[in-house]
C-alpha atoms as a PDB file:
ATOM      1  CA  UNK A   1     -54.062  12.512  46.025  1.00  0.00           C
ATOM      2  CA  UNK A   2     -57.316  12.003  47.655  1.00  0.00           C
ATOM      3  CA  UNK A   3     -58.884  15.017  46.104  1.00  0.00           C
ATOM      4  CA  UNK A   4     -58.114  13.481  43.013  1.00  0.00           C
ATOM      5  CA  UNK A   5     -59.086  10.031  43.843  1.00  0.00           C
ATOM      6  CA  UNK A   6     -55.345   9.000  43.651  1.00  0.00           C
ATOM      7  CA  UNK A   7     -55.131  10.412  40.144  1.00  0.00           C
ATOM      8  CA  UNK A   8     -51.185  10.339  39.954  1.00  0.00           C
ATOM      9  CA  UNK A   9     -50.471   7.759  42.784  1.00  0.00           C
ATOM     10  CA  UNK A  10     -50.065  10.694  45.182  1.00  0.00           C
ATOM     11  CA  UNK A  11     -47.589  12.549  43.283  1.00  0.00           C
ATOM     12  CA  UNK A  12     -47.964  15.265  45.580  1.00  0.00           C
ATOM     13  CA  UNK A  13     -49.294  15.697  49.500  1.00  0.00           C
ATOM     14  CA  UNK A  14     -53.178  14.792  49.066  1.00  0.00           C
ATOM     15  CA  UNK A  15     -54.451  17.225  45.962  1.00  0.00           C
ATOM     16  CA  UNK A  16     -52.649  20.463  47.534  1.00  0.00           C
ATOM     17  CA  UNK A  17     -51.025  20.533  44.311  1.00  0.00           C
ATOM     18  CA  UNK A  18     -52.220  20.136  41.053  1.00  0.00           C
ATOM     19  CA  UNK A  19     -51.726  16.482  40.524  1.00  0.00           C
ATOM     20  CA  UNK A  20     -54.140  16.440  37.215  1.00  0.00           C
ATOM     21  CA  UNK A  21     -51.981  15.650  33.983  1.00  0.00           C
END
């Protein structure tokens, strides 16, 4: 997610969800 600086591999549509584990 690119919020996230592809935390998760984009697990969901560009940080819109939480993607942080």
């Amino acid at each position: 997610s690119a919020l996230y600086l592809h935390q998760m591999a984009d697990n969901h549509s560009f940080g819109m969800a939480p993607c942080v584990k």
